[in-house]
N, C-alpha and C. Protein backbone atom coordinates (compact mmCIF):
# COMPACT_ATOMS: atom_id res chain seq x y z
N UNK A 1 -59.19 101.92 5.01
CA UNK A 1 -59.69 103.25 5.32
C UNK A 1 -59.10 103.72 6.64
N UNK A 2 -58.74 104.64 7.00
CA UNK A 2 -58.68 105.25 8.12
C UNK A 2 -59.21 105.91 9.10
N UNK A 3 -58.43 105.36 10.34
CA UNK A 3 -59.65 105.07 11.40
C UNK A 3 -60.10 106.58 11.91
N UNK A 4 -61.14 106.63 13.04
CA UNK A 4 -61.87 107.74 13.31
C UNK A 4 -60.78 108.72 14.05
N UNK A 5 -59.51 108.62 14.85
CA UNK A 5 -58.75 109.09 15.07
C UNK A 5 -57.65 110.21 14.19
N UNK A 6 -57.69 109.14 13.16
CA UNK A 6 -56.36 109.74 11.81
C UNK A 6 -57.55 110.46 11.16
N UNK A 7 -58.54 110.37 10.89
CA UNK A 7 -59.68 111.16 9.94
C UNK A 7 -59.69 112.68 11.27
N UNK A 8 -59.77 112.41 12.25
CA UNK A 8 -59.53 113.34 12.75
C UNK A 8 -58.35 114.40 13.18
N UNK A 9 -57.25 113.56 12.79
CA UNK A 9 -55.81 114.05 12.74
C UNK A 9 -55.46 115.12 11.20
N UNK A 10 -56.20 114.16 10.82
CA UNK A 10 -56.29 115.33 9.48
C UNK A 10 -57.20 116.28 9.31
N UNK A 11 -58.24 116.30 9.47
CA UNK A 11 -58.77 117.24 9.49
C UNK A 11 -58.12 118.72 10.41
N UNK A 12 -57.61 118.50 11.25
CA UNK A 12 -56.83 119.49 12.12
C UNK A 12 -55.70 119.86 11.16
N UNK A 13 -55.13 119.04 10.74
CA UNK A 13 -54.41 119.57 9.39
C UNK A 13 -54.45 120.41 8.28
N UNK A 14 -55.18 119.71 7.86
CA UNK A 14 -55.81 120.18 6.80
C UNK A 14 -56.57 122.46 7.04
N UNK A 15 -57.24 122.29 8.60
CA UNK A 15 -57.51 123.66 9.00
C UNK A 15 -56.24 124.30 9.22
N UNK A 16 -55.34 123.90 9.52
CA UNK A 16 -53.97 124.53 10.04
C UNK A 16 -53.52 124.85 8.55
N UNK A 17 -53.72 124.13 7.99
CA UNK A 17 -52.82 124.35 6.72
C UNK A 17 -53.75 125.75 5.66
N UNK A 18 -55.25 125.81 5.95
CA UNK A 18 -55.64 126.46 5.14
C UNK A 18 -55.05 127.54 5.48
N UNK A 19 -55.42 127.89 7.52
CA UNK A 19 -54.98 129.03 8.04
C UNK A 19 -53.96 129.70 7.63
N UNK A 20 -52.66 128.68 7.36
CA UNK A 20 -51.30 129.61 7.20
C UNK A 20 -51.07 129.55 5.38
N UNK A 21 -52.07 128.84 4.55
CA UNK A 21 -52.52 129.30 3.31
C UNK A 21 -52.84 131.03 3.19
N UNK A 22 -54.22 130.95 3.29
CA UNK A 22 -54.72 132.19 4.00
C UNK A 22 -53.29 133.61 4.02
N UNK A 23 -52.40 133.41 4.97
CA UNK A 23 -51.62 134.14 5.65
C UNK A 23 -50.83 134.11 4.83
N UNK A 24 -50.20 133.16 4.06
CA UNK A 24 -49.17 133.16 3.09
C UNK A 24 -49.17 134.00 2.13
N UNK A 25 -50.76 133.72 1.68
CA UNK A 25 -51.03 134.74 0.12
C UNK A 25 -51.25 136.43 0.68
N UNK A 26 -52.16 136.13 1.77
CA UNK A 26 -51.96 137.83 2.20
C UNK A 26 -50.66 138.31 2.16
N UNK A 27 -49.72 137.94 3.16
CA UNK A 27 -48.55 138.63 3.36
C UNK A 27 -47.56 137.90 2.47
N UNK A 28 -47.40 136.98 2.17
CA UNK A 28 -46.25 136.69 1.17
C UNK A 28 -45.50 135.41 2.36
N UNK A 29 -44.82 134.20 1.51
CA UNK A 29 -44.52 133.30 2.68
C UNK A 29 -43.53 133.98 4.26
N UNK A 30 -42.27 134.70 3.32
CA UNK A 30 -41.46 134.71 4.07
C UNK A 30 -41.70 136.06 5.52
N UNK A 31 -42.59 136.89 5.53
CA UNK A 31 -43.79 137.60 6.34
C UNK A 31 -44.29 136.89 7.30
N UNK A 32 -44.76 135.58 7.44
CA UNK A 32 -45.60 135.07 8.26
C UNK A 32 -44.82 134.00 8.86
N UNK A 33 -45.18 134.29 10.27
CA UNK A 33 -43.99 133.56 11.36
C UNK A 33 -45.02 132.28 11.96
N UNK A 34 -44.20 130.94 12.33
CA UNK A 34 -45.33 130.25 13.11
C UNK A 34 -46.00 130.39 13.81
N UNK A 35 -45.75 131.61 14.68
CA UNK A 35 -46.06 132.07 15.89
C UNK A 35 -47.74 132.93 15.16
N UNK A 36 -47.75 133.35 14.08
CA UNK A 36 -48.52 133.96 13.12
C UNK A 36 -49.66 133.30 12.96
N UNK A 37 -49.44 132.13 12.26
CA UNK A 37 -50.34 130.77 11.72
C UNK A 37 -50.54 130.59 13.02
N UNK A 38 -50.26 129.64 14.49
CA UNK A 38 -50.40 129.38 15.19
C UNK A 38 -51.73 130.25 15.81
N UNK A 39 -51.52 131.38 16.00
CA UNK A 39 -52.27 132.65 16.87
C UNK A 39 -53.57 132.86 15.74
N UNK A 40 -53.47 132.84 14.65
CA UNK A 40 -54.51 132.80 13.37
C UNK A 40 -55.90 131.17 13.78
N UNK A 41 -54.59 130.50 13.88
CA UNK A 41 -55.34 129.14 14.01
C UNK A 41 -55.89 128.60 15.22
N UNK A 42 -55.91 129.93 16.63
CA UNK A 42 -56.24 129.72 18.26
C UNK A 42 -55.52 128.33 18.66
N UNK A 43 -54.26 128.18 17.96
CA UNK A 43 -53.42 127.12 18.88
C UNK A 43 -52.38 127.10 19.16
N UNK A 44 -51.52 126.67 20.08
CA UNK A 44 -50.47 127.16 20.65
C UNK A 44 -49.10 126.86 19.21
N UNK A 45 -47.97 127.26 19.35
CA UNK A 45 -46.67 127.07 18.44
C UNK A 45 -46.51 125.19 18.45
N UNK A 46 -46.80 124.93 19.81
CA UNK A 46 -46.34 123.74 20.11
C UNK A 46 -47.43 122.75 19.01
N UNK A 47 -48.44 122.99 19.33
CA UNK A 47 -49.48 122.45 18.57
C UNK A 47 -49.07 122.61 17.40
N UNK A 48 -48.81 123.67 16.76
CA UNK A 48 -48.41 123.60 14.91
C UNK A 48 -47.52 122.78 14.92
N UNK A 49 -46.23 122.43 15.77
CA UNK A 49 -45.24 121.31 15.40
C UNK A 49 -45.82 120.05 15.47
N UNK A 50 -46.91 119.60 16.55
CA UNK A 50 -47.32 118.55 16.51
C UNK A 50 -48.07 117.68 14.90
N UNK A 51 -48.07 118.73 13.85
CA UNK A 51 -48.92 118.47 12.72
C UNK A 51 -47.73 118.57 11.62
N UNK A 52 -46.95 119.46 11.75
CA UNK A 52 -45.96 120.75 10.94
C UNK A 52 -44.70 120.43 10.97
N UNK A 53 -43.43 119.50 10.73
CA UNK A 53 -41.97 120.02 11.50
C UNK A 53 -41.86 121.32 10.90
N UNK A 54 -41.96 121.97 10.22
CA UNK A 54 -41.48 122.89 9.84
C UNK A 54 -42.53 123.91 8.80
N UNK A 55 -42.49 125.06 8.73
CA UNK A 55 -43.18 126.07 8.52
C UNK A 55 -43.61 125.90 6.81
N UNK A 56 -42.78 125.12 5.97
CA UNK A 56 -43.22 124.93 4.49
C UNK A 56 -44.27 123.97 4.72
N UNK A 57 -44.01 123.31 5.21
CA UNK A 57 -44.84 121.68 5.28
C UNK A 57 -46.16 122.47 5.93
N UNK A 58 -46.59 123.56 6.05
CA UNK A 58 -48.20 124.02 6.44
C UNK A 58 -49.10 124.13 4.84
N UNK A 59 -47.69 124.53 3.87
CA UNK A 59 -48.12 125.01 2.65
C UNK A 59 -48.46 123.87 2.36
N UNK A 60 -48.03 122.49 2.32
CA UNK A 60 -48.29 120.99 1.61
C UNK A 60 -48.73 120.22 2.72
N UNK A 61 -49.48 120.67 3.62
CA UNK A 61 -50.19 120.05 4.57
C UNK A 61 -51.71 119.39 3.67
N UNK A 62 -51.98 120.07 2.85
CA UNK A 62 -53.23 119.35 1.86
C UNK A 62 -52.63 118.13 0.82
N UNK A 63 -51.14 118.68 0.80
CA UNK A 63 -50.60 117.41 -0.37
C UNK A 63 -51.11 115.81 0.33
N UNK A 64 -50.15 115.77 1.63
CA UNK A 64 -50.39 114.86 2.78
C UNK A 64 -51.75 114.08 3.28
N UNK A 65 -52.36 115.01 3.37
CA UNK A 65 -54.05 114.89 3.34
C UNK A 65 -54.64 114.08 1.88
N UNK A 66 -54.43 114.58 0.75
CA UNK A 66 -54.49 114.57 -0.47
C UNK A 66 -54.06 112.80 -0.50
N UNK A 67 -52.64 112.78 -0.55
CA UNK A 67 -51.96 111.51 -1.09
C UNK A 67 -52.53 110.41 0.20
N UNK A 68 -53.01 110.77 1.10
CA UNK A 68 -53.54 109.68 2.49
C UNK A 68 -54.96 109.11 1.55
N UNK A 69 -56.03 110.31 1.08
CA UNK A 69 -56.80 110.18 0.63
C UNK A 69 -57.08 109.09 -0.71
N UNK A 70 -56.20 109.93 -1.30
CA UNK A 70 -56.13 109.06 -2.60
C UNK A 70 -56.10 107.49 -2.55
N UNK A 71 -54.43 107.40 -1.56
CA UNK A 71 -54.73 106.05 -1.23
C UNK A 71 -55.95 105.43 -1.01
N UNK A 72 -56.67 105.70 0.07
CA UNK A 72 -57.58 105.17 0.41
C UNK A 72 -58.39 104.99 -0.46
N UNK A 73 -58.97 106.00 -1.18
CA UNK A 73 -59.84 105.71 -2.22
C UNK A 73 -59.53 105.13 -3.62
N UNK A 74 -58.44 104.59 -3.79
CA UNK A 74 -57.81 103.66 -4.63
C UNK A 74 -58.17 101.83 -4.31
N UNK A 75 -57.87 102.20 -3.05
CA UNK A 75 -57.95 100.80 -2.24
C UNK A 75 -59.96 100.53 -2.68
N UNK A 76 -60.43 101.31 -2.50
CA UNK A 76 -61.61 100.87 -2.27
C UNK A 76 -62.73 100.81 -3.72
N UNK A 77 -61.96 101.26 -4.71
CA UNK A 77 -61.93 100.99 -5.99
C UNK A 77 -62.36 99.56 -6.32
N UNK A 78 -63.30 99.08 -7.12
CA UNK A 78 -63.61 97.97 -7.66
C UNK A 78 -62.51 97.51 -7.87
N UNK A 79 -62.70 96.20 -7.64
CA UNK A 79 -61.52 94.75 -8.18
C UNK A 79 -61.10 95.13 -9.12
N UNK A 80 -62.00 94.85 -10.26
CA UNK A 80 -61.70 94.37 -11.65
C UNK A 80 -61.60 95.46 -12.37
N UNK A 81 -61.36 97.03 -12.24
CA UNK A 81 -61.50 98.05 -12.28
C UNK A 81 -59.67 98.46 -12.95
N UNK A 82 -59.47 98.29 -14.38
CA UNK A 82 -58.28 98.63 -14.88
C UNK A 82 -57.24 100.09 -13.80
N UNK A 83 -55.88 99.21 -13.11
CA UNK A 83 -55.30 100.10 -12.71
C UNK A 83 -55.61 101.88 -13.39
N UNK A 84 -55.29 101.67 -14.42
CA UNK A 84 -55.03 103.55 -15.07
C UNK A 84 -56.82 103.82 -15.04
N UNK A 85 -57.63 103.63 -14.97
CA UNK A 85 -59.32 103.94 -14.87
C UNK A 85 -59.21 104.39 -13.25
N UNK A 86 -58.83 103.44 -12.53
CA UNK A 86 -58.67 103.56 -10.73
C UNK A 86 -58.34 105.30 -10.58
N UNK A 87 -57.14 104.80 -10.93
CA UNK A 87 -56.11 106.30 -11.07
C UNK A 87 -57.07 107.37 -12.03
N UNK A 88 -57.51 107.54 -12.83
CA UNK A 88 -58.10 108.85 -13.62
C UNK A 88 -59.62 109.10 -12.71
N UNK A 89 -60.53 108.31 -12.38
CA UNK A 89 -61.17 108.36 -11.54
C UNK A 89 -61.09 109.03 -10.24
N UNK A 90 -60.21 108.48 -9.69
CA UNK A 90 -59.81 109.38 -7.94
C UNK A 90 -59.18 110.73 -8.43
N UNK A 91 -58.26 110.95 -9.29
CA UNK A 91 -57.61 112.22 -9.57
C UNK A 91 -58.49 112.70 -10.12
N UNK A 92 -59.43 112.52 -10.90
CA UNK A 92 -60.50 113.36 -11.68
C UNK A 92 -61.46 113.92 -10.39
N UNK A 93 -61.74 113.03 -9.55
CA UNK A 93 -62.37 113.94 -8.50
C UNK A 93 -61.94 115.03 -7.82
N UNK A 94 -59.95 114.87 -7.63
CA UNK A 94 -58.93 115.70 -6.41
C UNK A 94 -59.44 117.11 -7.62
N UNK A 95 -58.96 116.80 -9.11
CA UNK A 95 -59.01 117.84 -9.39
C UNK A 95 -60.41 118.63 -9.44
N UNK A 96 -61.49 117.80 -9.11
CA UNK A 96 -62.72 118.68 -9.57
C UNK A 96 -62.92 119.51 -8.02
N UNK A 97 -62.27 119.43 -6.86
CA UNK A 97 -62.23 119.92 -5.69
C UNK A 97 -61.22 121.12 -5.97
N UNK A 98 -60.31 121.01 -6.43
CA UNK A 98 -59.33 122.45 -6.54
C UNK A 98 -60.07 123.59 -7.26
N UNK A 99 -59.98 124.75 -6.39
CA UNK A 99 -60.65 126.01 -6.83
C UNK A 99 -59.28 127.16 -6.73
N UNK A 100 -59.92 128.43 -6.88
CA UNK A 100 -59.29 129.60 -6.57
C UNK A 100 -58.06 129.14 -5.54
N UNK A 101 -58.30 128.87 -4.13
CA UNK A 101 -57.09 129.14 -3.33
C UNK A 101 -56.34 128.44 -4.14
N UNK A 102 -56.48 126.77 -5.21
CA UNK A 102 -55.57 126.26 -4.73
C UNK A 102 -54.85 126.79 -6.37
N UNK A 103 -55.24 127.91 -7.21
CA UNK A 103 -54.63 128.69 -7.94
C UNK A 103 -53.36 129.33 -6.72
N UNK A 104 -53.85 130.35 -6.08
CA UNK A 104 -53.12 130.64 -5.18
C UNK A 104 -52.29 130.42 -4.56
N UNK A 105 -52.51 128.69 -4.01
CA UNK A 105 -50.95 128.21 -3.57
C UNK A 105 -49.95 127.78 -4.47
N UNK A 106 -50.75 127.20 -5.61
CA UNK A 106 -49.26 126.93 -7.08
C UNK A 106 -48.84 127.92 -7.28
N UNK A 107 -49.55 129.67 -6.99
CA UNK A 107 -48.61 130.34 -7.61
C UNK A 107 -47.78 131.17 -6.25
N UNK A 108 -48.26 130.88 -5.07
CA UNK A 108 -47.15 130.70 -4.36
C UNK A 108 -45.65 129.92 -4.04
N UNK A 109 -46.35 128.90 -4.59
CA UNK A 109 -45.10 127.67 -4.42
C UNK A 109 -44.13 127.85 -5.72
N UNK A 110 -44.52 128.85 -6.96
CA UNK A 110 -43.72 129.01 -7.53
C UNK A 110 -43.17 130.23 -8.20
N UNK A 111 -43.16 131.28 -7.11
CA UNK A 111 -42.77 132.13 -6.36
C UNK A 111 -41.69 132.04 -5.42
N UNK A 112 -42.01 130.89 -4.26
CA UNK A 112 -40.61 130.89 -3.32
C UNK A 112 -40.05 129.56 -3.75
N UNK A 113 -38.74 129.79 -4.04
CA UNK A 113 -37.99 128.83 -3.98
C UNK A 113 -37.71 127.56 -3.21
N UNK A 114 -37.50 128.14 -1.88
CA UNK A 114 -37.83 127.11 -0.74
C UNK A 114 -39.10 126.28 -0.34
N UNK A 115 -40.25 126.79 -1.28
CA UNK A 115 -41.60 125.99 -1.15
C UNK A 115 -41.31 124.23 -2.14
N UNK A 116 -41.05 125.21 -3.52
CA UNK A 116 -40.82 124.62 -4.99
C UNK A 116 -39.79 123.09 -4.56
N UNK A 117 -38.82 123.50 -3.69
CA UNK A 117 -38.05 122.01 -3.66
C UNK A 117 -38.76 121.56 -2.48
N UNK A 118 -39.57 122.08 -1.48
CA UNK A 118 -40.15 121.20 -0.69
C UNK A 118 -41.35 120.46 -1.47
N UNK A 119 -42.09 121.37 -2.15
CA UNK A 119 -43.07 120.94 -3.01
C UNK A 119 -42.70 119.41 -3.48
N UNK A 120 -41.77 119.45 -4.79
CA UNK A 120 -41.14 118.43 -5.36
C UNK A 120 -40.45 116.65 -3.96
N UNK A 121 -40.19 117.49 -3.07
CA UNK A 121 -39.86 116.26 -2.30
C UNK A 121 -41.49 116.06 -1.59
N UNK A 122 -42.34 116.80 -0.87
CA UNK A 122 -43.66 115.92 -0.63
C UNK A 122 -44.33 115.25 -1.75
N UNK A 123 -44.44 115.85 -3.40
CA UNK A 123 -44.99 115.20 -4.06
C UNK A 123 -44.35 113.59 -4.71
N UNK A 124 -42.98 113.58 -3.92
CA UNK A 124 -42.44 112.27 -4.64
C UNK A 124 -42.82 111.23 -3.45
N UNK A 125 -42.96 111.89 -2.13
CA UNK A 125 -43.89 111.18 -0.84
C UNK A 125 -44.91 110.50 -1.13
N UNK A 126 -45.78 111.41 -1.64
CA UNK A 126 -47.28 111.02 -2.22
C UNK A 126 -47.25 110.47 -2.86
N UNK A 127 -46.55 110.38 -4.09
CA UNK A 127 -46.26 109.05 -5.12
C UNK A 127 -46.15 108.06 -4.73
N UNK A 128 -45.22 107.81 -3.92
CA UNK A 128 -44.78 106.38 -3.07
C UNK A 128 -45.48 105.84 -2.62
N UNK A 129 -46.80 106.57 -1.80
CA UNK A 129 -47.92 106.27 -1.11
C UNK A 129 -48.53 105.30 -1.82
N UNK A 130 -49.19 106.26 -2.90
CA UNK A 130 -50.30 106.11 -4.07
C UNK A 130 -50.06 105.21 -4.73
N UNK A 131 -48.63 105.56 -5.10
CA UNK A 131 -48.27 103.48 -5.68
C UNK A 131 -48.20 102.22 -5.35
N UNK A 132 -47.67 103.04 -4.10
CA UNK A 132 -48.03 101.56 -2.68
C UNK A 132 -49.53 101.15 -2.88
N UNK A 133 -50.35 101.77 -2.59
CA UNK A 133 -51.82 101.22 -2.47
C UNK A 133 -52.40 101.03 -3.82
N UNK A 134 -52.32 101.38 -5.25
CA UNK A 134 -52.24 100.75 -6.58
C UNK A 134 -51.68 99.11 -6.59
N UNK A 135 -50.82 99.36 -6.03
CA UNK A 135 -50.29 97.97 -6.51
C UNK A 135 -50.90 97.11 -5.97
N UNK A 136 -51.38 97.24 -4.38
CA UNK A 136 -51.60 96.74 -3.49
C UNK A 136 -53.27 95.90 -3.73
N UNK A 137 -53.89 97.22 -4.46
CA UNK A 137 -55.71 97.00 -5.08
C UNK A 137 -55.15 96.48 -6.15
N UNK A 138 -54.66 96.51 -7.29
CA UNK A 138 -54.72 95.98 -8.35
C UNK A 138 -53.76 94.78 -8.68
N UNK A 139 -52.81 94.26 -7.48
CA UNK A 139 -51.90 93.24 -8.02
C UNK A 139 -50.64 93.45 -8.73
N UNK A 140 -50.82 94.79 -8.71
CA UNK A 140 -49.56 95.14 -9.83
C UNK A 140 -47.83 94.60 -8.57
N UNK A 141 -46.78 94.65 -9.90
CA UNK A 141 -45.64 94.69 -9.34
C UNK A 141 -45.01 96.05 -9.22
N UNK A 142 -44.22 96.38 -8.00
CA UNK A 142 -43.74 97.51 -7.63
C UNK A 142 -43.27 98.90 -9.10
N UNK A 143 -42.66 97.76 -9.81
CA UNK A 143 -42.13 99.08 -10.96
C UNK A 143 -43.52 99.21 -11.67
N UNK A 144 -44.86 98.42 -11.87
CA UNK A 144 -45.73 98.75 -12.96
C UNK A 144 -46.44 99.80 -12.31
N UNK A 145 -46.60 99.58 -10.73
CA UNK A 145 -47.66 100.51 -9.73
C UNK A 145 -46.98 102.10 -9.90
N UNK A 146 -45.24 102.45 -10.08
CA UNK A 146 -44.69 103.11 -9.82
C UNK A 146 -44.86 103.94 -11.24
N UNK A 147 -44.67 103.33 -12.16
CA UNK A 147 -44.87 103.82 -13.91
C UNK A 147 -46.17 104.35 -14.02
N UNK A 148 -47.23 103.58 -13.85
CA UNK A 148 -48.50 104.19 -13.26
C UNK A 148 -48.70 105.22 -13.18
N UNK A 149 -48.17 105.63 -11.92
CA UNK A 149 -48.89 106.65 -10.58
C UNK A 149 -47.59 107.71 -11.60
N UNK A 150 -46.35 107.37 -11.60
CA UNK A 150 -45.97 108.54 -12.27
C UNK A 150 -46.40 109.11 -13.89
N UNK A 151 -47.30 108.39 -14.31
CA UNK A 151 -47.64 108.96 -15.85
C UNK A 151 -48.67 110.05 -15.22
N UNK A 152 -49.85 109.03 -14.24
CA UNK A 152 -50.96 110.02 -13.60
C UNK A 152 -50.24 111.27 -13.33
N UNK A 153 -49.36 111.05 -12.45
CA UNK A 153 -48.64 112.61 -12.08
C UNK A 153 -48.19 113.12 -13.07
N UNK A 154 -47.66 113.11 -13.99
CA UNK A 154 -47.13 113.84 -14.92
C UNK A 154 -48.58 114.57 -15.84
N UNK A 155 -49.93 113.78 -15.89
CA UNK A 155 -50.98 113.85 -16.88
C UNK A 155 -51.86 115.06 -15.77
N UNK A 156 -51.56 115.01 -14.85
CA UNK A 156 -52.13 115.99 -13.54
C UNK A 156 -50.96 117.47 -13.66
N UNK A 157 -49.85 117.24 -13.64
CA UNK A 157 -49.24 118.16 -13.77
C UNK A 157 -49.38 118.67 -14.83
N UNK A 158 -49.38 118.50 -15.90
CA UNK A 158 -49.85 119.33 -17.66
C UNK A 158 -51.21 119.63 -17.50
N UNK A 159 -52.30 119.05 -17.07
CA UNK A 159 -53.59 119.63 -17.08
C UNK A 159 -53.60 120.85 -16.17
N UNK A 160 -52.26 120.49 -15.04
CA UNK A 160 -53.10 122.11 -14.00
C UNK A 160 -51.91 123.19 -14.76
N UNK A 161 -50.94 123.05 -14.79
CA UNK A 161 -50.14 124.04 -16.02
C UNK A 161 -50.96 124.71 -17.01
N UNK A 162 -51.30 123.77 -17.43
CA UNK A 162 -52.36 124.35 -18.52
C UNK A 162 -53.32 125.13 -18.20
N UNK A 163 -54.60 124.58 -16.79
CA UNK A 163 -55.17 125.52 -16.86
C UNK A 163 -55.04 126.86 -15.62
N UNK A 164 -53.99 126.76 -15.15
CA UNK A 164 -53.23 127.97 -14.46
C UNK A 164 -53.28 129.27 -15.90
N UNK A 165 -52.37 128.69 -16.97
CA UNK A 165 -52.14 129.21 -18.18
C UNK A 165 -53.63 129.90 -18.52
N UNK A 166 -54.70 129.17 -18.78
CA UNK A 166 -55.57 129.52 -19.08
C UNK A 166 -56.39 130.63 -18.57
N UNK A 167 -56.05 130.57 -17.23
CA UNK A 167 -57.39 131.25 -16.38
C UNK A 167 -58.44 130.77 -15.56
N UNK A 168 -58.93 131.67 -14.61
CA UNK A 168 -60.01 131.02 -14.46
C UNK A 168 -61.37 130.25 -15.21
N UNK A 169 -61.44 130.53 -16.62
CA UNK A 169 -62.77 129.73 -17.08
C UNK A 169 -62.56 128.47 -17.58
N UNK A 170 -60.97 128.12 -17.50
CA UNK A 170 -60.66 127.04 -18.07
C UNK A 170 -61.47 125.67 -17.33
N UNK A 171 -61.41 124.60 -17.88
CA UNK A 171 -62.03 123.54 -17.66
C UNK A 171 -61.11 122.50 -17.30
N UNK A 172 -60.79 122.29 -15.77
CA UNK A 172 -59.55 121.72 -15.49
C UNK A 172 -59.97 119.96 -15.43
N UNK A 173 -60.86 120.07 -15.32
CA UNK A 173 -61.29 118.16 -15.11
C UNK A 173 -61.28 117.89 -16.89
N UNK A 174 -62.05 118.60 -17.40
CA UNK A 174 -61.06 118.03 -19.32
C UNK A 174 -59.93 118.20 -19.40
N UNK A 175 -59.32 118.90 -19.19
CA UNK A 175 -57.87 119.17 -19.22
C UNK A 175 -57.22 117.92 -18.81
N UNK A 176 -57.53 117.36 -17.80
CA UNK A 176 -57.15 116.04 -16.98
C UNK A 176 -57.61 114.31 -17.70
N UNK A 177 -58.92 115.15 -18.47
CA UNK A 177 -59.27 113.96 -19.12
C UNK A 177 -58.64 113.68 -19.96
N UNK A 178 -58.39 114.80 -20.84
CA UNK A 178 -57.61 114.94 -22.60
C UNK A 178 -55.90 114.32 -21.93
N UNK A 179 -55.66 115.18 -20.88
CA UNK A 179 -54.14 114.38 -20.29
C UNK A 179 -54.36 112.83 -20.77
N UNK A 180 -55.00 112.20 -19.75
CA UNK A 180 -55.07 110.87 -19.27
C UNK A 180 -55.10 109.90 -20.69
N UNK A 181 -56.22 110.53 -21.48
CA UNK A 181 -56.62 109.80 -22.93
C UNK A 181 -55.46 109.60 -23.76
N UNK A 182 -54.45 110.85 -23.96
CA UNK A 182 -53.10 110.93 -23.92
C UNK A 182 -52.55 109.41 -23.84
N UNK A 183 -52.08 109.79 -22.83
CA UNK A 183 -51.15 109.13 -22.32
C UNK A 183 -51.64 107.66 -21.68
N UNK A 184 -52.92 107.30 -21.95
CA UNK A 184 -53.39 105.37 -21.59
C UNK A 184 -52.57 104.53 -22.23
N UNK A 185 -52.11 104.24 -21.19
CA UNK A 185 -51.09 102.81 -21.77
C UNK A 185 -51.73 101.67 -22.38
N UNK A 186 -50.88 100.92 -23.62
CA UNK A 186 -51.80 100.37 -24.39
C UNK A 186 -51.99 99.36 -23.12
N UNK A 187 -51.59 98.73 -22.09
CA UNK A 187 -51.48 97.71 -22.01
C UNK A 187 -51.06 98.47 -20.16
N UNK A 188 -52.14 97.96 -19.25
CA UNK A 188 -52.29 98.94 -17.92
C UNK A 188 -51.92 97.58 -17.17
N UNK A 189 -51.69 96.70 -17.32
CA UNK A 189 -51.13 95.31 -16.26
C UNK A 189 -50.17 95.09 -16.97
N UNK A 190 -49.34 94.16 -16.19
CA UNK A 190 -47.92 93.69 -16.56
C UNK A 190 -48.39 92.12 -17.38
C-alpha cells in the first residue's frame, strides 16, 4: 500500500488533473494554457510541472492515479483468489466510479490527436504496473500476468465503447461483466 506521503502526492494530482479536466471540456484542449490550469488550480506553473511534465499528462493524471491504485488493490486481494476474479473485481469497482466527466474526457481524448497517442502510451504504463503487481499477488510468470491484464484491458475497453455508444442509461459495470464472462480464460494460472 502506499505510504501517507504518495496517498498524498496523489491526491494533489488527481485535483490538478480534474482542474485542467474541467478547463479542457469548457474551452477545448488546445485553448487552455498551463499557466490557465495552474491559476484555476491557486498554484504556481512551477507546481503543475512538479506533478505534470507536460500539459497532456494533466488529461491522464487519473490514468496514473488509477493504475497506482489498482495495483495496490490487487496486491491486497485474497491469496487464493483466481488471478482473472482479482482483475474483474478491482476493474468492476474503477468502472463503477466513472461518471459523466469521465464520458467527457474519452470524448476529449478522442477528439485531439495529441491526447489519443499520449492516451495509448500512459495506458501501456498502467499495464506494466498492473501486471507487475498480478503476478507479484498471484505467482504468475511475467508473460501469464501480462496476457492477463491485457485481456482485462481489452474487456474494459469494449465495455466503455459500448457504453459511450449507448448513452447515458447504459449499464457500464454489466457491460464489463458480460466483457469479462466473455473472455475468462479456461485456464487463469499457468
Amino acid at each position: 500500500m502506499a505510504g501517507l506521503r504518495e496517498r498524498a502526492r496523489r491526491a494533489v494530482q488527481a485535483e490538478l488533473a480534474a482542474v485542467a479536466l474541467e478547463l479542457f471540456t469548457e474551452r477545448g484542449f488546445d485553448e487552455v494554457t498551463v499557466d490557465d490550469i495552474a491559476r484555476a488550480a491557486g498554484v504556481s506553473k512551477r507546481s503543475f510541472f512538479r506533478y505534470f511534465p507536460a500539459k497532456e499528462d494533466a488529461v491522464f493524471g487519473g490514468v496514473q492515479v488509477m493504475s497506482d491504485d489498482i495495483a495496490d488493490q490487487l496486491t491486497a486481494r485474497p491469496a487464493g483468489e483466481p488471478p482473472w476474479e482479482s482483475l474483474h473485481a478491482v476493474l468492476r469497482d474503477w468502472v463503477a466510479r466513472i461518471d459523466a466527466e469521465s464520458r467527457a474526457t474519452l470524448r476529449l481524448i478522442e477528439r485531439t490527436p495529441s491526447l489519443r497517442a499520449r492516451f495509448q502510451q500512459r495506458r501501456e504504463e498502467a499495464r506494466s504496473r498492473i501486471a507487475t503487481a498480478l503476478a507479484a499477488r498471484a505467482g504468475l510468470d511475467p508473460f501469464t500476468a501480462d496476457l492477463l491484464t491485457s485481456a482485462a484491458g481489452a474487456a474494459v475497453d469494449c465495455a466503455s465503447r459500448e457504453w459511450l455508444r449507448r448513452g447515458p442509461d447504459a449499464d457500464h459495470a454489466h457491460l464489463l461483466d458480460t466483457a469479462f464472462t466473455h473472455l475468462r480464460p479456461a485456464c487463469a494460472t499457468p
